[in-house]
C-alpha atoms as a PDB file:
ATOM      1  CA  UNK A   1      82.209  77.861 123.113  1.00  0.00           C
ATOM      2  CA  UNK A   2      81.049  79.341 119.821  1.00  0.00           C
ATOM      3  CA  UNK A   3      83.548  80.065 116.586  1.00  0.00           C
ATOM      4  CA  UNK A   4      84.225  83.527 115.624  1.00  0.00           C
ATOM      5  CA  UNK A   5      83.019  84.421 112.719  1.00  0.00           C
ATOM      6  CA  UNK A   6      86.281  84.875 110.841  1.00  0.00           C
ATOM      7  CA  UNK A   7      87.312  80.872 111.725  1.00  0.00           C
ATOM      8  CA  UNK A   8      84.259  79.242 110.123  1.00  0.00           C
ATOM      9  CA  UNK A   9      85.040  77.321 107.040  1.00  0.00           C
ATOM     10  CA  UNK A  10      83.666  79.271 103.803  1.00  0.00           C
ATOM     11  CA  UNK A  11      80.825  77.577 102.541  1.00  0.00           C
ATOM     12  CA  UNK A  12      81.554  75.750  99.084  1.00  0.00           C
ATOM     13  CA  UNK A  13      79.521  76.513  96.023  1.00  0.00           C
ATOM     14  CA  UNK A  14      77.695  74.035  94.541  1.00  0.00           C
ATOM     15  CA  UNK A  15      78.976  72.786  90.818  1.00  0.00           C
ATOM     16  CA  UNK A  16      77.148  72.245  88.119  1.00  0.00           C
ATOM     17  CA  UNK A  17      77.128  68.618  87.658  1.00  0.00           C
ATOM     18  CA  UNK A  18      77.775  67.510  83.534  1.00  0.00           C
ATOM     19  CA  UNK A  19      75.506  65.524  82.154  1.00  0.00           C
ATOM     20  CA  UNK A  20      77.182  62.378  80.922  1.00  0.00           C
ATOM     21  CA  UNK A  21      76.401  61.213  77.192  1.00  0.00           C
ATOM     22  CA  UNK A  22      77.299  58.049  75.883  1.00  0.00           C
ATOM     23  CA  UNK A  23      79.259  58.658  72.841  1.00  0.00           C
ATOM     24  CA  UNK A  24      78.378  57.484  69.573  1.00  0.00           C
ATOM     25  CA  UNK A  25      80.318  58.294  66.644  1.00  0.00           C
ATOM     26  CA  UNK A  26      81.107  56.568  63.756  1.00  0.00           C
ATOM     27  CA  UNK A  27      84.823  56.918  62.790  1.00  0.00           C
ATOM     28  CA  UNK A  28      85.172  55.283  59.283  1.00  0.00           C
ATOM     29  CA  UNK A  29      86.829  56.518  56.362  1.00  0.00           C
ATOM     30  CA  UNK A  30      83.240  57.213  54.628  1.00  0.00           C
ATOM     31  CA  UNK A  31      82.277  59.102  57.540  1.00  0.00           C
ATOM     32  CA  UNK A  32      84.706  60.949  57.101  1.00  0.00           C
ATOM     33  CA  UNK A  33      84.116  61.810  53.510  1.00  0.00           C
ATOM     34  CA  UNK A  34      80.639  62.644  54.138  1.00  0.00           C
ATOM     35  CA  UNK A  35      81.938  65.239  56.474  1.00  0.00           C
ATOM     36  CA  UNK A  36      84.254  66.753  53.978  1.00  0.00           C
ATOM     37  CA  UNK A  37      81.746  66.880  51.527  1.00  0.00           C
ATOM     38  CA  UNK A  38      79.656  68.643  53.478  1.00  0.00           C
ATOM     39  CA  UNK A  39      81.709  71.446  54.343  1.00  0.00           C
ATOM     40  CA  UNK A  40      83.043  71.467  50.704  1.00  0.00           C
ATOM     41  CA  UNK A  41      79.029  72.178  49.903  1.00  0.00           C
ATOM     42  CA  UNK A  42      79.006  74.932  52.493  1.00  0.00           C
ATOM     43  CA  UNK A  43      82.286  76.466  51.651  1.00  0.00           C
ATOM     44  CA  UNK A  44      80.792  76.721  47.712  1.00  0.00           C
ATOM     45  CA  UNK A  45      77.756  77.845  48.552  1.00  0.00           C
ATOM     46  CA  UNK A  46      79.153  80.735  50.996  1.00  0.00           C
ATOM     47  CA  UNK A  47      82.015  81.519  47.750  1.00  0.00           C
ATOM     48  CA  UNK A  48      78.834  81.812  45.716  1.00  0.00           C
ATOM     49  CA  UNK A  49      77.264  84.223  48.261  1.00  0.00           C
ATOM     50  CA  UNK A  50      80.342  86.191  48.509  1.00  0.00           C
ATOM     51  CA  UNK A  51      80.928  86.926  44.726  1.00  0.00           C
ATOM     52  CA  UNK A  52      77.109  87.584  44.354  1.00  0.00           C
ATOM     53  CA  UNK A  53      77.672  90.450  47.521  1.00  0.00           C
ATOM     54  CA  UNK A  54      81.014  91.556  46.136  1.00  0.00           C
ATOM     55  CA  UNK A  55      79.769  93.906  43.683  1.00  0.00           C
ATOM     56  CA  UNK A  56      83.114  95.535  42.739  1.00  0.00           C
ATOM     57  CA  UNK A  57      84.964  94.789  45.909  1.00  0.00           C
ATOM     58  CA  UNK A  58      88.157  93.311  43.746  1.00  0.00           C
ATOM     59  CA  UNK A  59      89.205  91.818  47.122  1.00  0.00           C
ATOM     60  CA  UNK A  60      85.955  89.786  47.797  1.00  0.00           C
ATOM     61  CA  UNK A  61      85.735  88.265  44.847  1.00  0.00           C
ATOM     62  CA  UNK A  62      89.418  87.422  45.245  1.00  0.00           C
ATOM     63  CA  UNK A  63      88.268  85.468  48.450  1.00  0.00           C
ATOM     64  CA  UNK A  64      85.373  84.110  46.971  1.00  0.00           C
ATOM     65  CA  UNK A  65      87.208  82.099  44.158  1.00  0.00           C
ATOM     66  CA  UNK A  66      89.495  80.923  47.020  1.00  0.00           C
ATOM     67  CA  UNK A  67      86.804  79.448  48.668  1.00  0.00           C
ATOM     68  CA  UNK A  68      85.852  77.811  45.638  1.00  0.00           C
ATOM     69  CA  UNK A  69      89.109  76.470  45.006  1.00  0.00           C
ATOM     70  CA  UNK A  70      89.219  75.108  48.554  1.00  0.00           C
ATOM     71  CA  UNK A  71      85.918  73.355  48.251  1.00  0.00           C
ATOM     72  CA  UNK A  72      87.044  71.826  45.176  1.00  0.00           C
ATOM     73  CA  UNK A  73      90.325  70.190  46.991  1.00  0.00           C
ATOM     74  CA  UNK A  74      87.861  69.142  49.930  1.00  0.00           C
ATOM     75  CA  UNK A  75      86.269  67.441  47.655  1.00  0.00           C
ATOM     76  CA  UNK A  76      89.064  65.717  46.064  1.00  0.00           C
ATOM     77  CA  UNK A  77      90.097  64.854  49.416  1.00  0.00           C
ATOM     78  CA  UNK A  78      86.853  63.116  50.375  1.00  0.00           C
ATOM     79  CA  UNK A  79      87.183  61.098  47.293  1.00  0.00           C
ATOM     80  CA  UNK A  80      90.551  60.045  47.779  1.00  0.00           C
ATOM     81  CA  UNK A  81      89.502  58.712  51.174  1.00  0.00           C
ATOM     82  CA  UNK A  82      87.112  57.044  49.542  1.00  0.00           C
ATOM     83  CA  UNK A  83      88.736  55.311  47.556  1.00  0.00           C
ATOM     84  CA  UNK A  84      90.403  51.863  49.004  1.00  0.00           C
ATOM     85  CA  UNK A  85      95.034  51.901  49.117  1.00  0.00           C
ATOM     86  CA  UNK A  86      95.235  50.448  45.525  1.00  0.00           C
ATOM     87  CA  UNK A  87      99.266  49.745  46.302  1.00  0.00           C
ATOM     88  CA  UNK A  88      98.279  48.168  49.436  1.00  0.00           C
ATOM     89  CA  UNK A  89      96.806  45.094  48.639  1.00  0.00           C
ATOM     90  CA  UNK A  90     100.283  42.646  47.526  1.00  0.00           C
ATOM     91  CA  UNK A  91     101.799  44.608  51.314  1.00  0.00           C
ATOM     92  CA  UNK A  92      99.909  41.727  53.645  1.00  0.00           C
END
């Protein structure tokens, strides 16, 4: 006896198989801070670009000088990460 057509299984599509990476990623505090300081160097350099574009868009240059100001806390933060817990040393 042969199937009807309508009672044969629907083929299954092949997936894509993922291609398995090992994972190596440092997770330190100074990796950290490198990060931050990177993006603090983009974010200044993009507030630079945007005031230089603004011309006398009032509401660029607003935005640019906010992006400044976040860069500079980034990189505040990525030095206080830096820097070792001075109240934690008498704690062990």
């Amino acid at each position: 006896m042969s199937k009807v057509r309508s009672e044969r299984k629907p083929k299954a599509k092949p997936q894509a198989r993922r291609r398995r990476l090992d994972r190596f990623v440092r997770q330190d505090a100074d990796f950290i801070a490198e990060q931050i300081d990177a993006v603090a160097t983009l974010m200044w350099a993009l507030a630079e670009r945007m005031e230089y574009f603004a011309g006398f868009n009032s509401e660029m240059v607003k935005h640019s000088r906010e992006m400044a100001g976040a860069s500079v806390i980034a990189r505040k933060w990525a030095t206080a990460i830096r820097k070792p817990n001075a109240g934690s040393e008498g704690l062990t």
